[in-house]
Protein backbone atom coordinates (compact mmCIF):
# COMPACT_ATOMS: atom_id res chain seq x y z
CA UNK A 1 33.31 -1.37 -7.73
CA UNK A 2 29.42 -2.26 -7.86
CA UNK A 3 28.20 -5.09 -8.73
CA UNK A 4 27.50 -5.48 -12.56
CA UNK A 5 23.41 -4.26 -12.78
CA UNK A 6 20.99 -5.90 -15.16
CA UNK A 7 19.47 -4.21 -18.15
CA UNK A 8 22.11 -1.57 -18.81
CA UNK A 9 20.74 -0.53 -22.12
CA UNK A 10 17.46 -0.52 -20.48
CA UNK A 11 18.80 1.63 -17.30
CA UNK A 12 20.36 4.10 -19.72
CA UNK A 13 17.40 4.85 -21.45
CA UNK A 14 15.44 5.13 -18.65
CA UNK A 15 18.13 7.51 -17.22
CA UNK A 16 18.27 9.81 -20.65
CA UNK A 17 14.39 10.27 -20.18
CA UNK A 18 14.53 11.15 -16.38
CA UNK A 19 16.80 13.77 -17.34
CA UNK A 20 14.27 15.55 -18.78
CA UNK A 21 12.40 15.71 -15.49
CA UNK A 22 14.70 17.98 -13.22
CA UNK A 23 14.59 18.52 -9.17
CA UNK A 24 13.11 21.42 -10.44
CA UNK A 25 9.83 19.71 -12.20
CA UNK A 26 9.73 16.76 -8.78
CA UNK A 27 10.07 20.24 -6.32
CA UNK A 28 6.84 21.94 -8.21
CA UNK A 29 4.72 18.80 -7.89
CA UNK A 30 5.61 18.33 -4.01
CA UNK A 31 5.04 21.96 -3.49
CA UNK A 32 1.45 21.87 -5.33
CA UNK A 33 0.90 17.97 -4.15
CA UNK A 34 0.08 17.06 -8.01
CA UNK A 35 0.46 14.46 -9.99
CA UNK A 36 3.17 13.68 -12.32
CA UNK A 37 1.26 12.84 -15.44
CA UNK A 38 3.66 14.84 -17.83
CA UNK A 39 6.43 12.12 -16.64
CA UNK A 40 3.83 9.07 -16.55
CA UNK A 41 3.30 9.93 -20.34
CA UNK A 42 6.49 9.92 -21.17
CA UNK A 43 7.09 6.05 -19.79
CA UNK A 44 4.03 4.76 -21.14
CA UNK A 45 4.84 6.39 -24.46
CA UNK A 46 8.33 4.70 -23.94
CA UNK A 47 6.88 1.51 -23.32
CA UNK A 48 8.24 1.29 -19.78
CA UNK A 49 4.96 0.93 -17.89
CA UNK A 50 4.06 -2.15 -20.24
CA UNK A 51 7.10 -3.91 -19.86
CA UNK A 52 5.81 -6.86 -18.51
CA UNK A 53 2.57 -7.48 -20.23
CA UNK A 54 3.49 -10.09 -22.81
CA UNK A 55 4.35 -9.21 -26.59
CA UNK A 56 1.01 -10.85 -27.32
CA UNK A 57 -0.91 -7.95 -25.18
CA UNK A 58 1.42 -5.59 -26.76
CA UNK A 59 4.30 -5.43 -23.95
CA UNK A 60 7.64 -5.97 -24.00
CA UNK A 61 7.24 -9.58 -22.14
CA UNK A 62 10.07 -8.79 -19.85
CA UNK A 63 11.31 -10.56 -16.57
CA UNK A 64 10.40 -8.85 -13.63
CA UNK A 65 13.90 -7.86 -13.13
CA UNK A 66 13.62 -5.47 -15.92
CA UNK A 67 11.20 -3.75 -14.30
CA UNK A 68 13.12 -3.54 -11.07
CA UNK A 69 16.01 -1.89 -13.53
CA UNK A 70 13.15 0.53 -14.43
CA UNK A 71 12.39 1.72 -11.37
CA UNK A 72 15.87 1.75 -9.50
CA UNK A 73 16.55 4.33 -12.44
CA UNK A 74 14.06 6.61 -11.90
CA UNK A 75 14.96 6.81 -8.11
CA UNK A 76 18.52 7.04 -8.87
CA UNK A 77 17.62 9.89 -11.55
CA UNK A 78 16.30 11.71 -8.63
CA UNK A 79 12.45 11.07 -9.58
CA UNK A 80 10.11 8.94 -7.86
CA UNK A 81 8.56 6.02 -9.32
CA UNK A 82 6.01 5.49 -6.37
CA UNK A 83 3.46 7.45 -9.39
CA UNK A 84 3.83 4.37 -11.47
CA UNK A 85 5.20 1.41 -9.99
CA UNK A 86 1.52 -0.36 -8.85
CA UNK A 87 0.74 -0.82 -12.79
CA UNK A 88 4.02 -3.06 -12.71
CA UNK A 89 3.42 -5.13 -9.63
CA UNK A 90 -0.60 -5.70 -10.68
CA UNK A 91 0.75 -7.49 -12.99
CA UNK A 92 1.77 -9.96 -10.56
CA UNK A 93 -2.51 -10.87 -10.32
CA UNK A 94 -3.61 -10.13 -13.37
CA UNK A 95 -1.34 -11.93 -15.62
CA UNK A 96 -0.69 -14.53 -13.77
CA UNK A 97 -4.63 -15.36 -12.47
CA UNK A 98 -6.58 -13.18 -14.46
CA UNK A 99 -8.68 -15.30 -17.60
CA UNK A 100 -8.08 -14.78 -20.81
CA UNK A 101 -10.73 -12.64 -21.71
CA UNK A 102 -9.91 -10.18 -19.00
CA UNK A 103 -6.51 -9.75 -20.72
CA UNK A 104 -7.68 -9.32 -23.96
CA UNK A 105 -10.42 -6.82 -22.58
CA UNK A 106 -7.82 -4.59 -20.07
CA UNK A 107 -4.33 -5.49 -21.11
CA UNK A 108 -3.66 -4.18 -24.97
CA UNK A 109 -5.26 -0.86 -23.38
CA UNK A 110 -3.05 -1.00 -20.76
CA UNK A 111 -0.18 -1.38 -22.65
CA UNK A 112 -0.78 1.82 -24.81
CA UNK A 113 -1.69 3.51 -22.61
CA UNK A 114 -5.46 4.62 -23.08
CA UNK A 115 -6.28 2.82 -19.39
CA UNK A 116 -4.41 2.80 -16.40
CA UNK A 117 -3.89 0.35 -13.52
CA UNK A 118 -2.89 2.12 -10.60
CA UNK A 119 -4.56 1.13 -7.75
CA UNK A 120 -3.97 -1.93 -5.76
CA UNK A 121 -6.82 -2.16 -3.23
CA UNK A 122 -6.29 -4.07 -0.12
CA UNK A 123 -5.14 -2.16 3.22
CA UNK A 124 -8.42 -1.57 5.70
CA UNK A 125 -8.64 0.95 8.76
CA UNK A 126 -9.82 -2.02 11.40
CA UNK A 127 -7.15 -4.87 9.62
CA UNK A 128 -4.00 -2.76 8.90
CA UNK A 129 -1.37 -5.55 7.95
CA UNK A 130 -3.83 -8.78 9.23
CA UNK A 131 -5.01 -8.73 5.13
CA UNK A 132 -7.35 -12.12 6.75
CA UNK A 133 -9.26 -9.43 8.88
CA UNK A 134 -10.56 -7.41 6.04
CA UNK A 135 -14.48 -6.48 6.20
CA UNK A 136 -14.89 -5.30 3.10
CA UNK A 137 -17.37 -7.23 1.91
CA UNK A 138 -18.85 -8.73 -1.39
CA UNK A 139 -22.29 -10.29 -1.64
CA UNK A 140 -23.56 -12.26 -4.77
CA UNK A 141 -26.52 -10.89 -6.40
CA UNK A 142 -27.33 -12.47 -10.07
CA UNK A 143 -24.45 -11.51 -12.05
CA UNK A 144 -22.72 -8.68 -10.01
CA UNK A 145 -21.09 -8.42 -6.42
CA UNK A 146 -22.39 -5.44 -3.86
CA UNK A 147 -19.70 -4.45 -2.38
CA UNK A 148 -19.53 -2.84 0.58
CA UNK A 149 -16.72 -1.44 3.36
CA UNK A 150 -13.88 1.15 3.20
CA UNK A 151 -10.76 0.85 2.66
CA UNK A 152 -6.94 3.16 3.89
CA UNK A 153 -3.96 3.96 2.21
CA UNK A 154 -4.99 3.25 -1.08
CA UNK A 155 -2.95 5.37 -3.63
CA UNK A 156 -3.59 6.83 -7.10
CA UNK A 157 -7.22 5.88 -7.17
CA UNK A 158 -8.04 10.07 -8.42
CA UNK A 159 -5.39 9.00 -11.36
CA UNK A 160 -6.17 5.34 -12.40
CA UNK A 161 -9.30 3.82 -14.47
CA UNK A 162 -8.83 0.45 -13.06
CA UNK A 163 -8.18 -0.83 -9.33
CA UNK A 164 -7.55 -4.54 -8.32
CA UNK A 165 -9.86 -4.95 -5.27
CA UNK A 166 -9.51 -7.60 -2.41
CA UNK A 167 -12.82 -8.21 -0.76
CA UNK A 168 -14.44 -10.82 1.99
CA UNK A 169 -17.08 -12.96 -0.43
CA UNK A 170 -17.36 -15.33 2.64
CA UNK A 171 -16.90 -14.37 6.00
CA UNK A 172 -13.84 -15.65 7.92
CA UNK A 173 -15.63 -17.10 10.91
CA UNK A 174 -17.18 -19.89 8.48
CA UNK A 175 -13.71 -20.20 6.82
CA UNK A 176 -11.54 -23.36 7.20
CA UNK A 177 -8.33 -21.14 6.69
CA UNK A 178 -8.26 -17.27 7.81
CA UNK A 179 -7.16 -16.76 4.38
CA UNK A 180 -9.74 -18.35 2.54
CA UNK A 181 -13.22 -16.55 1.65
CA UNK A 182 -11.53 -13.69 0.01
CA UNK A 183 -11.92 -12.51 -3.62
CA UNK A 184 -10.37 -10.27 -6.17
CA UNK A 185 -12.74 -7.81 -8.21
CA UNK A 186 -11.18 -5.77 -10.90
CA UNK A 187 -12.92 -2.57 -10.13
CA UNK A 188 -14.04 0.23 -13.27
CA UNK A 189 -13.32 3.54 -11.02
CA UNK A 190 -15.03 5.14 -14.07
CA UNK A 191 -18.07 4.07 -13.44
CA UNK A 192 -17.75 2.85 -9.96
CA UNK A 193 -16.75 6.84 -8.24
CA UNK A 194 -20.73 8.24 -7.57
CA UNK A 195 -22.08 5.17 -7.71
CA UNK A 196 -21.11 3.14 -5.04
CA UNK A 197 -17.42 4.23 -4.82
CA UNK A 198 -16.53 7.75 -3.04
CA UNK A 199 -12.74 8.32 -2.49
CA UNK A 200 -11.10 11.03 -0.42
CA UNK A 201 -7.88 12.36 0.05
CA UNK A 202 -5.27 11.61 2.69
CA UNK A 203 -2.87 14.84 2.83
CA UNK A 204 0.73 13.04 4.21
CA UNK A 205 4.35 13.89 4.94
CA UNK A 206 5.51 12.89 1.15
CA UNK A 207 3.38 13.61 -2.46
CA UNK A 208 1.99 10.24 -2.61
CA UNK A 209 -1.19 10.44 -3.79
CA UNK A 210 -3.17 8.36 -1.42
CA UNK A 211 -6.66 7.90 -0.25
CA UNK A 212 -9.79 6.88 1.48
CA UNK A 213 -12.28 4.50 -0.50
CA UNK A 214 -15.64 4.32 0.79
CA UNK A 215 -18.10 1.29 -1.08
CA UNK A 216 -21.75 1.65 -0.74
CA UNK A 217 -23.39 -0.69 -2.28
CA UNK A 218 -20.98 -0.76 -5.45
CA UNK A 219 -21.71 -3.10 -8.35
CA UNK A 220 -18.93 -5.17 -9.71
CA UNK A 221 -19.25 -7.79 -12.47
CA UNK A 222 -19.20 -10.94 -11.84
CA UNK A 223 -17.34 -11.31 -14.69
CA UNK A 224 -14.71 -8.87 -13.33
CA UNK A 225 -13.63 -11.40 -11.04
CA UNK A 226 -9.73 -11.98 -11.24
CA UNK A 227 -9.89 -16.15 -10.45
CA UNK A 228 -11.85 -18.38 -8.19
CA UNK A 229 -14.22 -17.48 -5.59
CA UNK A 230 -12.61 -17.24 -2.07
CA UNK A 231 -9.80 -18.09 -3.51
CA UNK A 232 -7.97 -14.40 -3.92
CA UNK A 233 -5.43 -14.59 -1.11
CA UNK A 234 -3.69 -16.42 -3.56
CA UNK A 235 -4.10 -14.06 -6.37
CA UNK A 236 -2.94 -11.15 -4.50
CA UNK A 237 -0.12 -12.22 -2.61
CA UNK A 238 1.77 -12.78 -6.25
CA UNK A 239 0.91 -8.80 -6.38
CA UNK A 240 2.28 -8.23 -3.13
CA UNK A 241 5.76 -10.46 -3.62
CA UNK A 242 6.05 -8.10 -6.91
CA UNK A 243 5.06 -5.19 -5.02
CA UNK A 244 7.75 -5.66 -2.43
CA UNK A 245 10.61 -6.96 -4.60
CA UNK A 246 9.72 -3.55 -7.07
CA UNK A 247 9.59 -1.16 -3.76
CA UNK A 248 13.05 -2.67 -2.80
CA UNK A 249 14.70 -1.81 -5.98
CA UNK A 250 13.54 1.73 -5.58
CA UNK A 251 14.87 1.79 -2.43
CA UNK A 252 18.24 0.42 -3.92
CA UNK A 253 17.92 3.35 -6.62
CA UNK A 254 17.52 6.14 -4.26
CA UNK A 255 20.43 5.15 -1.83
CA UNK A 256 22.68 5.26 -5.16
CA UNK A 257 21.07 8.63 -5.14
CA UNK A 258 22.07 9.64 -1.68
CA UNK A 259 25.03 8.24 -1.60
CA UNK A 260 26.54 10.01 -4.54
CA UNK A 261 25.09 13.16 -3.72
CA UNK A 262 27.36 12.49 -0.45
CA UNK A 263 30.11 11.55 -1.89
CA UNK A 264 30.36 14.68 -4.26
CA UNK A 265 29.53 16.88 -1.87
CA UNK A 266 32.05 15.21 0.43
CA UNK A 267 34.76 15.96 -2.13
CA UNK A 268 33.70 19.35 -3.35
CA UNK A 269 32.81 21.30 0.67
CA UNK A 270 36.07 22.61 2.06
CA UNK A 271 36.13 23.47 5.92
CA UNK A 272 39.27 24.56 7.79
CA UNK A 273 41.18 25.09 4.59
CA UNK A 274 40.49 21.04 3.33
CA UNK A 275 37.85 19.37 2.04
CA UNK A 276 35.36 17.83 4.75
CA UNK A 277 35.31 14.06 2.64
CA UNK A 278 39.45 13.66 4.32
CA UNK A 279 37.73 13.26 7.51
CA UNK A 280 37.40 9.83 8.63
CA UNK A 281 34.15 10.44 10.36
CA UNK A 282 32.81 11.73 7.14
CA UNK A 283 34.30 9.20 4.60
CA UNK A 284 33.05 6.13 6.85
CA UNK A 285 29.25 7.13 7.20
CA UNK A 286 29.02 6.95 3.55
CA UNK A 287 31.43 4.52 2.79
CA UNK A 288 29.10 1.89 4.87
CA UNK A 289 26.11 3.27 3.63
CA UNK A 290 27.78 2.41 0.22
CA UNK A 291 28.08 -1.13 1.59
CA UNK A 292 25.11 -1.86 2.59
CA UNK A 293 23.47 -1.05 -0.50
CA UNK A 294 25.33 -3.02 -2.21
CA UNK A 295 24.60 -5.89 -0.31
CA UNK A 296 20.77 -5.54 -0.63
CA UNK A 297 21.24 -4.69 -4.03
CA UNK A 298 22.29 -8.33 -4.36
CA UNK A 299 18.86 -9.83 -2.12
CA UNK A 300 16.89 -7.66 -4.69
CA UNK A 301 18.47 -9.51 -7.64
CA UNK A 302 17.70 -12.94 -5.56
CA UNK A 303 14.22 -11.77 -4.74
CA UNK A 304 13.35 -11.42 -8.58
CA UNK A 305 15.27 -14.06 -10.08
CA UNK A 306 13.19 -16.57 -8.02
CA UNK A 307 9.93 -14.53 -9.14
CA UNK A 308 10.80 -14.65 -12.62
CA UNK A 309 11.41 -18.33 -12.03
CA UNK A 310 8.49 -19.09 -10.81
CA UNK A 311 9.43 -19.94 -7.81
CA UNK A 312 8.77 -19.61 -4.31
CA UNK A 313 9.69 -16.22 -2.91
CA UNK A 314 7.87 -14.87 0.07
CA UNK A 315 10.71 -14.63 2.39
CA UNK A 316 13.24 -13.06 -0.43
CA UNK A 317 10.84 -10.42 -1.16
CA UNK A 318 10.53 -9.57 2.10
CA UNK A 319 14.18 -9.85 3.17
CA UNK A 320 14.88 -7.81 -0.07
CA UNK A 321 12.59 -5.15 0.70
CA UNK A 322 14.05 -4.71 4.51
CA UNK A 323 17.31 -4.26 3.49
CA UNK A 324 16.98 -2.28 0.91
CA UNK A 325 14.72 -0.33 2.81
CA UNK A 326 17.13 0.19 5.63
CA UNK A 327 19.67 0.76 3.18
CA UNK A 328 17.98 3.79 1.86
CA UNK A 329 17.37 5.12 4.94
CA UNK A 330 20.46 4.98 6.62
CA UNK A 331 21.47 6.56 3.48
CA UNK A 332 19.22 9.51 3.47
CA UNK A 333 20.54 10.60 7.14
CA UNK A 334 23.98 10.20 6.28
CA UNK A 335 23.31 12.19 3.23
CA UNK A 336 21.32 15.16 5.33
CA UNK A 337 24.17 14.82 8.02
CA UNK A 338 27.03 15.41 5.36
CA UNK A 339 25.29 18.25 3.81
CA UNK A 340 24.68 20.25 7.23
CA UNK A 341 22.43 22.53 6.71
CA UNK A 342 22.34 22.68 3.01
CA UNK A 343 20.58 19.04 3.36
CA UNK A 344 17.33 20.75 4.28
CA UNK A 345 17.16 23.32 1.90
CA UNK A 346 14.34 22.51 -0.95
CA UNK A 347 16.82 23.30 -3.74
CA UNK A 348 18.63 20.69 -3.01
CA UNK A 349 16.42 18.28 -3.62
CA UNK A 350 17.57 15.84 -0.12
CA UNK A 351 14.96 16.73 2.26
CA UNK A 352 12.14 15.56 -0.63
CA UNK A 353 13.55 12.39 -1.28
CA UNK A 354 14.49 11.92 2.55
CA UNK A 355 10.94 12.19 3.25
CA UNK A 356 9.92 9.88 0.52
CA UNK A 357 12.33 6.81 0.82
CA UNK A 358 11.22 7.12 4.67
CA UNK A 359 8.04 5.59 3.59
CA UNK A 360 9.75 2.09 2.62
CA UNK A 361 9.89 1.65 6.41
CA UNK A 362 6.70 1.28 6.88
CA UNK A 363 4.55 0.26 3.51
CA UNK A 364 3.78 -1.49 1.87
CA UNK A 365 4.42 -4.15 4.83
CA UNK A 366 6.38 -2.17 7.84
CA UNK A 367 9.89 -3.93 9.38
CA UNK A 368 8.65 -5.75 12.04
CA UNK A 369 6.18 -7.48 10.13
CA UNK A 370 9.35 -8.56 7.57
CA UNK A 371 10.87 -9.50 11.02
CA UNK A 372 8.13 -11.48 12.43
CA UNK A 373 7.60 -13.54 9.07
CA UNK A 374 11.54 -14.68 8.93
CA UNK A 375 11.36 -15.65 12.54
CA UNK A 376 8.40 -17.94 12.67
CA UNK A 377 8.16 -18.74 8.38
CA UNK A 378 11.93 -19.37 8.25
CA UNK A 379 13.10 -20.34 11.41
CA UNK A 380 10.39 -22.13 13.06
CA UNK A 381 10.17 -20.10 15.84
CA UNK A 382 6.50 -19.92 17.66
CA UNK A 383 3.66 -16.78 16.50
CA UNK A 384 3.12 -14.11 19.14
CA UNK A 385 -0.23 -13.30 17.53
């Protein structure tokens, strides 16, 4: 038996409202690379995307495990909440450093969904994972920033109005810490795109959405600031802790997925007069696959527990989001290898979410990275860079 999931009237609604998105309406946007706004809709209008922007802001005020119920569903329904899932983790900066009249200004809007915060700007070309060795920088000038640099990977800039923007206000070399001198701007892509701001596309393996930024001499309000001065490394890693802890409860959601798409299958396909699921070497693949999800299933519900307290939780985010990366994963091939050659066939839906739960390997932080951070954070052990 599973463990007993958080939420369940919360991950049956979800589920009830996925069903009205079929393999069928996922398969046309991969085909056409498009955006799933008909779906995004349908959450916001549900409330879903504001679940946790306080009552006040008109949200639900939910835990962050709530929203990790949230998007677990949607993977397990067979979607894919990568569309949606960076206006929950945001939240992680904005609510928790942003002032008050920034929240007043962005968050009611937010919430009902006449603005959207989709973007989450930090990844460079030169920097990749080393967030300290970002050049994108911001100088002071009166009561606006100039920004200037480029940033990679940045996803659903074309279909947000705001991004959260990490940029270099003082430059490392004259920093005490490597992580100090950085700043978080909350960017108006409205006004910002052909005027400073030009973004370009990034075709990749999986309908993701992602792009190119390029900032010439873009003007951001002072007042847009989200907390002190130099000061944003702070800010954003609460984003990123959410933004892992989130990712691995999608990750959790589409092993269910693959799993019991194996499992049926497993059951149902007869070969040599008997169904193929008798077969040890069939039942085990999936049975462990099974297993381990469970099992990071369980680090996911650590990870967010300790968010939601407040606490500390760099290294449970992390661990959470390897396992249940790795869990999906090792899923998705056992999946393709039980289906044969049906596993690749578009109809069946496999092959798209195989190619989109690979992804969790490497972003938003890749496995060795995870691995590197437990050995010298947790266990002492000395850095190799």
């Amino acid at each position: 038996m599973a463990i007993e999931r958080s939420y369940p009237e919360i991950r049956e609604a979800v589920s009830r409202l996925c069903a009205q998105f079929t393999g069928e309406y996922w398969r046309d946007l991969d085909k056409h690379s498009a955006y799933p706004t008909e779906f995004i809709s349908a959450l916001t209008d549900a409330g879903y995307l504001s679940i946790l922007i306080p009552e006040e802001y008109g949200g639900s005020g939910l835990p962050l495990g709530a929203a990790c119920a949230v998007l677990e569903e949607i993977q397990r329904s067979g979607g894919n909440g990568g569309a949606c899932h960076a206006q929950m983790y945001t939240m992680g900066t904005l609510l928790r450093h942003g002032s008050e009249e920034q929240k007043q200004q962005y968050l009611p809007a937010i919430a009902e969904g006449s603005l959207r915060l989709q973007a989450f700007g930090v990844t460079e070309p030169t920097s990749g994972t080393d967030t300290s060795r970002i050049r994108t920088r911001a100088m002071r000038d009166g009561d606006d920033y100039v920004v200037n640099g480029q940033k990679v990977w940045i996803s659903r800039t074309q279909h947000s109005d705001l991004m959260i923007l990490l940029v270099r206000t003082t430059p490392r070399e004259e920093c005490v810490k490597h992580t100090d001198g950085m700043s978080v701007l909350l960017v108006d892509l409205r006004d910002a795109v052909g005027n400073g701001l030009t973004i370009e596309p990034i075709d990749t393996l999986m309908n993701h959405a992602t792009t190119d930024l390029f900032f010439d001499n873009l003007r951001v309000p002072v007042a847009n600031r989200i907390g002190e001065e130099g000061k944003g490394f702070r800010c954003i890693l609460d984003g990123m802790n959410a933004e892992r802890i989130l990712i691995a409860a999608e990750c959790i959601g589409d092993a269910r997925w693959f799993t019991e798409k194996s499992a049926a299958y497993a059951s149902d396909r007869e070969v040599f007069g008997r169904a193929i699921g008798m077969n040890q070497g069939i039942q085990f693949p999936i049975a462990r696959a099974h297993i381990q999800t469970e099992a990071a299933a369980l680090m996911v519900q650590q990870a967010s527990d300790l968010y939601d307290a407040g606490k500390p939780c760099g290294a449970e985010a992390n661990m959470s989001k390897l396992l249940a990366s790795e869990a999906s994963w090792a899923a998705a091939d056992q999946c393709i290898q039980t289906h044969g050659g049906f596993g690749f066939a578009v109809e069946y839906d496999i092959e798209r979410k195989f190619r989109e739960t690979r992804l969790y390997q490497v972003a938003p932080i890749s496995t060795n990275l995870i691995l590197s951070f437990v050995a010298t954070q947790e266990l002492g052990m000395p850095k190799s860079f």
